[in-house]
Protein backbone atom coordinates (compact mmCIF):
# COMPACT_ATOMS: atom_id res chain seq x y z
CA UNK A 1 151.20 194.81 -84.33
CA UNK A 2 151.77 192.22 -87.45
CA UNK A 3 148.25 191.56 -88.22
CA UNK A 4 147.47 188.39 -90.79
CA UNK A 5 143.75 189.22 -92.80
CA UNK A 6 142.32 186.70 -94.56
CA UNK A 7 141.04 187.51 -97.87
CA UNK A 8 142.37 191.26 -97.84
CA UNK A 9 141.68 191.81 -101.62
CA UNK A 10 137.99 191.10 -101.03
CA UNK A 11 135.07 193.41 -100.40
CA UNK A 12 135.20 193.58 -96.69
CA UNK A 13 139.09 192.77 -95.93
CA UNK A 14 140.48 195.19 -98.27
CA UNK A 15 138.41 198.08 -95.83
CA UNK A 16 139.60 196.54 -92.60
CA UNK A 17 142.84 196.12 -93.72
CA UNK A 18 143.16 200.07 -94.55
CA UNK A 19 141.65 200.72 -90.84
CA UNK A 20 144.49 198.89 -89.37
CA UNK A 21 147.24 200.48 -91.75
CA UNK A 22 145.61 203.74 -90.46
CA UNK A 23 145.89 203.18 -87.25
CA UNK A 24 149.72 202.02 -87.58
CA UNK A 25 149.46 198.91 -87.14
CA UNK A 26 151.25 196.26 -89.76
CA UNK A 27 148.78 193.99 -92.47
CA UNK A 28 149.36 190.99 -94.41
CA UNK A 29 147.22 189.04 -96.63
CA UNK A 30 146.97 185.78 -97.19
CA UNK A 31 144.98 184.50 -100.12
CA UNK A 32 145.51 182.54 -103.30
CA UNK A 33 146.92 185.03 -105.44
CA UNK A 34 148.43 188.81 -105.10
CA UNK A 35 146.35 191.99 -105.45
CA UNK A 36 147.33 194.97 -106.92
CA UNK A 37 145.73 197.04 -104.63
CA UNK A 38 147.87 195.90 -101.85
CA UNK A 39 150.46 195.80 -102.53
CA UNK A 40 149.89 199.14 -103.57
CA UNK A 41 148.95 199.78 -99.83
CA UNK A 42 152.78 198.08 -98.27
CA UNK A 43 150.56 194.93 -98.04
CA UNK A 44 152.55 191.98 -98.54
CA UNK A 45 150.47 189.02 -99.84
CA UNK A 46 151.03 185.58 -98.25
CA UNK A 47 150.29 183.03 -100.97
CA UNK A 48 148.07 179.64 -99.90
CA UNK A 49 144.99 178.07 -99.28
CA UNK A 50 142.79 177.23 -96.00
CA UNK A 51 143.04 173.97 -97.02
CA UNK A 52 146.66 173.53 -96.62
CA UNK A 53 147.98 173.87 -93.58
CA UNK A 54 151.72 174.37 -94.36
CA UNK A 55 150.91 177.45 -96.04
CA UNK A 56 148.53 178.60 -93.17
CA UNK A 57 151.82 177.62 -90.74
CA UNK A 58 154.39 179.51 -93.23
CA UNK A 59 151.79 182.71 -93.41
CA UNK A 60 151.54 182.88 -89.70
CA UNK A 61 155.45 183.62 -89.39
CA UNK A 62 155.87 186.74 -86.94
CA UNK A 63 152.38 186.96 -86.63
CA UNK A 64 150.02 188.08 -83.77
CA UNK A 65 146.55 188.64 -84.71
CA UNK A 66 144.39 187.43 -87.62
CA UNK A 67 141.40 188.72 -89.28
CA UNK A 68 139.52 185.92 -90.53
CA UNK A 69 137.83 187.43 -93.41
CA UNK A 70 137.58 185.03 -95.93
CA UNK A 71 135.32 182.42 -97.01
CA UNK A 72 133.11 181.21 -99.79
CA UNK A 73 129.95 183.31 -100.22
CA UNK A 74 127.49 181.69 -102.20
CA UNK A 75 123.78 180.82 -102.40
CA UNK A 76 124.13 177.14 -104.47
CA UNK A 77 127.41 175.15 -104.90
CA UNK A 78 128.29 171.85 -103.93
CA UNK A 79 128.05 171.25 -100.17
CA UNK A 80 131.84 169.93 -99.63
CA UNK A 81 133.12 173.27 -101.45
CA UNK A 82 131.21 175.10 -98.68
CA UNK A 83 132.62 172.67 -95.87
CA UNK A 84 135.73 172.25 -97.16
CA UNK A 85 136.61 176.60 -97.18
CA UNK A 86 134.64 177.54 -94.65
CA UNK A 87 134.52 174.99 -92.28
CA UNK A 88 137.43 172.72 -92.57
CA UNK A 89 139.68 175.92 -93.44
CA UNK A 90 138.67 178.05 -90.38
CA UNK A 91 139.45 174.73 -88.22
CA UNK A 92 142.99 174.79 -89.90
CA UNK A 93 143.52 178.08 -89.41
CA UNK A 94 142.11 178.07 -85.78
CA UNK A 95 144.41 175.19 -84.84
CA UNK A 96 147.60 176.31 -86.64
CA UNK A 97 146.95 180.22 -84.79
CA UNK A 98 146.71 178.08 -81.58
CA UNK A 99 149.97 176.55 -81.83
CA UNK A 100 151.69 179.62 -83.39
CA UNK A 101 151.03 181.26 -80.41
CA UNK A 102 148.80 183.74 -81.71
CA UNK A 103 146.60 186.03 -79.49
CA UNK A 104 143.39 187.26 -81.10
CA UNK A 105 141.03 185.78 -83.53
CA UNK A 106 138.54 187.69 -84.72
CA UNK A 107 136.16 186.00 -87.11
CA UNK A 108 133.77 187.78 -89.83
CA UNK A 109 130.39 185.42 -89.36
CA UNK A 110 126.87 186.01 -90.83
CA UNK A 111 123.90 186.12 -89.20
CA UNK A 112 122.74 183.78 -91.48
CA UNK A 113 124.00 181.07 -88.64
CA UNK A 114 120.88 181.20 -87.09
CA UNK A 115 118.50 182.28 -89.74
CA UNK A 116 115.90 179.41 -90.16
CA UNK A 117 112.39 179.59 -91.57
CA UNK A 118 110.70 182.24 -89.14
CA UNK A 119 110.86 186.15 -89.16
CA UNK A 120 113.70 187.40 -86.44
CA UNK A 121 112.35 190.27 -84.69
CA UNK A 122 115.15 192.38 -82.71
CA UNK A 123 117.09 188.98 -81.69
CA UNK A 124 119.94 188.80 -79.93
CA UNK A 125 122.72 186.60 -79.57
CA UNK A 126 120.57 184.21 -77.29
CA UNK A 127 119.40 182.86 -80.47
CA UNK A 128 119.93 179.31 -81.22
CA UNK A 129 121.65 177.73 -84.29
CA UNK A 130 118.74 176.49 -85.73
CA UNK A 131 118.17 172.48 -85.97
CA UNK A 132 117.77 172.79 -90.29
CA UNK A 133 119.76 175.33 -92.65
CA UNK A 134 118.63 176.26 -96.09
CA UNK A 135 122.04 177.47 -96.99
CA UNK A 136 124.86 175.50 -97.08
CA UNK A 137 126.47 178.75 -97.62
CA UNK A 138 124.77 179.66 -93.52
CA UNK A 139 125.57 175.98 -92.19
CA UNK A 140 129.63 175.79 -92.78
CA UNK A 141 129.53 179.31 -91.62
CA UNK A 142 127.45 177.97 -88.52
CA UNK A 143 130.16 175.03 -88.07
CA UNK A 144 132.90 177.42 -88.25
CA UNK A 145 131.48 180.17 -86.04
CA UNK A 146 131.32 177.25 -83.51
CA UNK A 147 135.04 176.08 -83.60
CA UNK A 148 136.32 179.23 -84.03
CA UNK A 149 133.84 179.72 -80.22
CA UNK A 150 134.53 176.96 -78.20
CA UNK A 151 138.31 176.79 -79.44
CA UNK A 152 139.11 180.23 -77.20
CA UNK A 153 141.26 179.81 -74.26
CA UNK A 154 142.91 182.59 -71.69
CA UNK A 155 146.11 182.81 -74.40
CA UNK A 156 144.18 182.51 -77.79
CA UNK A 157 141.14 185.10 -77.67
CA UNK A 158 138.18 184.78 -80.12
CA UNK A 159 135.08 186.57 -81.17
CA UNK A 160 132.86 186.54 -84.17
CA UNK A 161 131.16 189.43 -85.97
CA UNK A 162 128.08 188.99 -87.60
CA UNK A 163 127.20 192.31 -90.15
CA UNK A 164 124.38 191.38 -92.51
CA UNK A 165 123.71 192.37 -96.22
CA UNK A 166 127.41 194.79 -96.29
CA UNK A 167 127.16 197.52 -98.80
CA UNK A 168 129.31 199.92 -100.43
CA UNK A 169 131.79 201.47 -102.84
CA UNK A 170 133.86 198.38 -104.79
CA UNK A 171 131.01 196.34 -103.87
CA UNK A 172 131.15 193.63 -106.85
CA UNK A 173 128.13 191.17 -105.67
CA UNK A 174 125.02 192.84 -104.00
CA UNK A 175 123.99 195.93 -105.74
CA UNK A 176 126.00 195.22 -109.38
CA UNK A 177 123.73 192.09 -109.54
CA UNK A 178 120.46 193.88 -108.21
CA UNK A 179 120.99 196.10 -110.90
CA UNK A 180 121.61 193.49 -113.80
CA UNK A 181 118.52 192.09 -113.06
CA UNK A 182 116.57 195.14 -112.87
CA UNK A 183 117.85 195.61 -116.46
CA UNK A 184 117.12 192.17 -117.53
CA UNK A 185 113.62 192.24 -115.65
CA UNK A 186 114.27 189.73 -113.16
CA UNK A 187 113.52 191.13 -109.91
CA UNK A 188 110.21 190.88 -108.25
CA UNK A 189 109.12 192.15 -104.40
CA UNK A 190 108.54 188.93 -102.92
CA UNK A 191 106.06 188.80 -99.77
CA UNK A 192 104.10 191.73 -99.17
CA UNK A 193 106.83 194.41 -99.25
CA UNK A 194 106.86 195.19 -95.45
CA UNK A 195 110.15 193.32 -94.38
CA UNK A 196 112.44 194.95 -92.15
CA UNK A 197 116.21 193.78 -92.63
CA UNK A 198 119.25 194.70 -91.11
CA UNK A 199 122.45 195.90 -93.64
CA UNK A 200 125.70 197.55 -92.75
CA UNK A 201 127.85 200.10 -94.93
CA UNK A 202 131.05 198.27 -95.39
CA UNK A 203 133.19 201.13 -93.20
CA UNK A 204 131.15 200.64 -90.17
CA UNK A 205 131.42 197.12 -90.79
CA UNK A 206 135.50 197.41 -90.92
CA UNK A 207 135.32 199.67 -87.93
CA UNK A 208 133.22 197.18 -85.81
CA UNK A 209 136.08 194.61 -86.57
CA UNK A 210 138.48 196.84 -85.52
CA UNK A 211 137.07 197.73 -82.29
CA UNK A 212 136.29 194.47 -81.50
CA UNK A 213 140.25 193.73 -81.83
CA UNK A 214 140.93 196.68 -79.85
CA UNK A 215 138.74 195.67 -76.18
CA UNK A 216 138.95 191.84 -76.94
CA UNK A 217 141.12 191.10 -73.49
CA UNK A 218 140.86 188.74 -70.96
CA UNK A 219 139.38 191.43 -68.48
CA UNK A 220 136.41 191.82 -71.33
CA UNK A 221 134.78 188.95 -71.45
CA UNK A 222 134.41 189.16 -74.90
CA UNK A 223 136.63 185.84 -75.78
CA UNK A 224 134.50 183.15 -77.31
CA UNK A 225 131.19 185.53 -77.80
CA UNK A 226 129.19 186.43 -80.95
CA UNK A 227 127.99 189.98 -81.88
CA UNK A 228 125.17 191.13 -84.21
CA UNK A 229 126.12 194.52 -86.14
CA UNK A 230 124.27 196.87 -88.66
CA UNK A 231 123.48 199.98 -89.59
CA UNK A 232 121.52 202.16 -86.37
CA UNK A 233 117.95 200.85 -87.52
CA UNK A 234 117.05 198.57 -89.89
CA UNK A 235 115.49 199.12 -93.46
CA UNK A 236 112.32 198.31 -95.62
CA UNK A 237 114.03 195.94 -97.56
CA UNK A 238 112.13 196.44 -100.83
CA UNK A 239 112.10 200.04 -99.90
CA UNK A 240 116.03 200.29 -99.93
CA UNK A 241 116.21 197.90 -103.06
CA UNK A 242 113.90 200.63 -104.91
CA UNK A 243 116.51 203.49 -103.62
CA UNK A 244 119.60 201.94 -105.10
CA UNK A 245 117.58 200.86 -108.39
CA UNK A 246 116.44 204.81 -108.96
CA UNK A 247 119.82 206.09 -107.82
CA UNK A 248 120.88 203.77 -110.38
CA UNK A 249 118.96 205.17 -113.02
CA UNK A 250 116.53 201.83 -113.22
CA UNK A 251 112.81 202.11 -112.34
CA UNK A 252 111.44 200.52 -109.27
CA UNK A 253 110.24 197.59 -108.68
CA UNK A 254 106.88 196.95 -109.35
CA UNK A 255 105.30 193.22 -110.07
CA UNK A 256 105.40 191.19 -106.93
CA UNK A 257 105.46 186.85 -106.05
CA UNK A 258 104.26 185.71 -102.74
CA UNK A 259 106.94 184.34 -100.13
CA UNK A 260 105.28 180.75 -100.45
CA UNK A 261 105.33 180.62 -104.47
CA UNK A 262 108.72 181.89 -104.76
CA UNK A 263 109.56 179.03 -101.94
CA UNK A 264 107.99 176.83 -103.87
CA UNK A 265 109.63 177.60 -107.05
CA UNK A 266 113.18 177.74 -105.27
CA UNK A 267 112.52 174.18 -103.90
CA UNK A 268 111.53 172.81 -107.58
CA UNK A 269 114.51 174.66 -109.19
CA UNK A 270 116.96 173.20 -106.00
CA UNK A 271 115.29 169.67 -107.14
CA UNK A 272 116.02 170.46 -110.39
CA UNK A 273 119.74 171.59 -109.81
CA UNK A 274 120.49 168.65 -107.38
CA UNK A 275 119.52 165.83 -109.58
CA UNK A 276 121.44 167.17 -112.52
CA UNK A 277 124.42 168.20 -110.68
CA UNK A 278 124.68 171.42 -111.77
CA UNK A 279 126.69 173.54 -108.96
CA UNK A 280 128.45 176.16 -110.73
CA UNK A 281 125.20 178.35 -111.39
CA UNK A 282 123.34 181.58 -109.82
CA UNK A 283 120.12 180.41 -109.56
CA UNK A 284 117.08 182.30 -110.31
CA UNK A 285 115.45 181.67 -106.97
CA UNK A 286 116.45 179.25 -103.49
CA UNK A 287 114.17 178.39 -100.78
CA UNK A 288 116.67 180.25 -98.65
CA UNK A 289 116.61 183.52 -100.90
CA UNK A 290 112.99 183.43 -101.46
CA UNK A 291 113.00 183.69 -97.32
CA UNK A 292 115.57 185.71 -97.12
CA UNK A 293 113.91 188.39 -99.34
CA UNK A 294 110.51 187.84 -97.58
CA UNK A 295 110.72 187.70 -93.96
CA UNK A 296 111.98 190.33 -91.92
CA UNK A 297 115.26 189.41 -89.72
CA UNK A 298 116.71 192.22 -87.59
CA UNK A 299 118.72 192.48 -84.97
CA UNK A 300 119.36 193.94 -81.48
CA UNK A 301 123.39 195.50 -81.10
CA UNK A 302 122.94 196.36 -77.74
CA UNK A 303 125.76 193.34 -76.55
CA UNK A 304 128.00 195.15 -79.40
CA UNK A 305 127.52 198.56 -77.84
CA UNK A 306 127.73 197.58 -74.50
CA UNK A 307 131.27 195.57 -75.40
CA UNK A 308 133.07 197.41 -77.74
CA UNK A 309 131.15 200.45 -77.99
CA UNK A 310 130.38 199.79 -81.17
CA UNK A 311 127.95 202.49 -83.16
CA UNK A 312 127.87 203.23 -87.16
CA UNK A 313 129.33 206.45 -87.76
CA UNK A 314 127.82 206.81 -91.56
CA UNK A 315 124.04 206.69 -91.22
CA UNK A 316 122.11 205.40 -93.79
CA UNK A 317 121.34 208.00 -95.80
CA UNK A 318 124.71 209.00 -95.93
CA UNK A 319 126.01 205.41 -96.82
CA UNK A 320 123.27 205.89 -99.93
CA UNK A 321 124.82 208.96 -101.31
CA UNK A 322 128.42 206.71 -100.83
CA UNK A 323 126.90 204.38 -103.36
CA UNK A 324 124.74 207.00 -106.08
CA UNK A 325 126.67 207.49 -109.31
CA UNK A 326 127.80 211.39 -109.41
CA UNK A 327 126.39 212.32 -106.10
């Protein structure tokens, strides 16, 4: 099939996209600029932006499926750059696949949609969107998730996919920064160090996508549903931080802030941020990191494995040694 992936020279797309060349099928990207990488793959790049909707139309030529991939991924920013890509460009995209005639959807969500202030203990999909988002990052997504949802009809299938804290090889976010502030002595445990959190190797994460597109059908009642997916348990979280610091060749982690201090400091430096208007920063600490990093949120994938039969084939251990310089 001609299969459109948004955002296949990022982290995540670039792996699904080499699933679906593997398994024969055709791939085009469409992003705001041309990768290397692709095209060193056969994958031709569709030039525009989510936010213009003759592009979207143009890249959707001879289309039949789309990967929505991209987004922005942030944890501070202005609010309307969050709405604006992730929101308002998933609703153009959704609408323009809908009149291009285009058959399956599958959306790459976050389970950060219904993360509010409370630990999540083996939910499932029954989980509300919560009434209050920390993240504006987790609330566009929500919006999206939503429209992309409700929008599914007997000729336009939908699902979303919702893999949590995806690591890997040419990961350029999670674990390079987790290092750099190891080295710069920035990281603290925050809570008591007993938080259970799902992640996902970024190949199981691809090969969830891909077997959602494969037994998304009308006789599946899988159009217009959501899906938790991780790894086949989920980790210590300060416990798997400490892993990839050592296999990094930085020491552990050792001082430790309580989950309500480093709240409270995220709310004073969000105060802070806000009232200067300063967007275009990493911030030391968020209320929604500081909760993120303390409470434990995990996940049942029993709807996942019941749907699409969906299991991770690299355990965790093995997904480790992936990731460990000269293993």
């Amino acid at each position: 099939m001609n299969i459109l992936v948004t955002g296949a020279g990022g982290f995540l797309g670039l792996y699904i996209a080499e699933q679906l060349i593997a398994k024969g099928h055709k791939v085009f990207n469409f992003s705001r600029r041309d990768y290397r990488e692709l095209a060193e793959l056969g994958i031709e790049t569709r030039i525009g932006d989510l936010n213009d909707p003759k592009s979207i139309e143009n890249a959707l030529n001879d289309i039949e499926v789309v990967f929505h991939v991209a987004g922005k991924v942030a944890m501070w920013g202005k609010w309307e750059d969050f709405y604006q890509t992730n929101t308002v460009g998933t609703k153009n995209l959704v609408d323009a696949c809908k009149r291009s005639g285009i058959s399956k959807f599958i959306y790459t969500s976050t389970p950060s949609v219904v993360f509010g202030i409370d630990d999540i203990i083996e939910g499932n999909e029954e989980i509300p969107y919560p009434k209050e988002s920390l993240s504006m990052y987790a609330k566009s997504k929500m919006l999206a998730e939503k429209y992309v949802l409700e929008n599914h009809t007997q000729n336009f299938l939908t699902c979303a996919l919702r893999p949590h804290l995806i690591f890997g090889p040419r990961d350029k976010n999670i674990i390079p920064r987790l290092i750099e502030a190891r080295r710069k002595g920035k990281l603290k445990v925050i809570g008591d160090g007993d938080n259970l959190v799902d992640v996902i190797y970024v190949e199981n994460a691809a090969k969830a996508h891909i077997q959602a597109f494969e037994k998304l059908s009308l006789d599946s009642n899988m159009s217009g549903e959501a899906y938790f997916i991780a790894q086949e348990k989920p980790v210590n979280l300060w416990d798997f931080i400490n892993t990839v610091l050592e296999r990094n060749g930085e020491r552990k982690i050792e001082k430790s802030i309580s989950v309500k201090k480093a709240y409270l400091i995220g709310t004073i430096i969000e105060f802070i941020l806000r009232t200067l208007r300063v967007w275009n920063v990493h911030p030391p600490m968020s209320r929604f990191v500081a909760l993120q990093l303390g409470k434990s949120h995990y996940f049942s994938h029993k709807k996942a494995e019941k749907d699409f039969a969906y299991h991770p084939d690299i355990s965790t251990e093995e997904a480790l040694d992936r990731i460990t310089p000269n293993s």
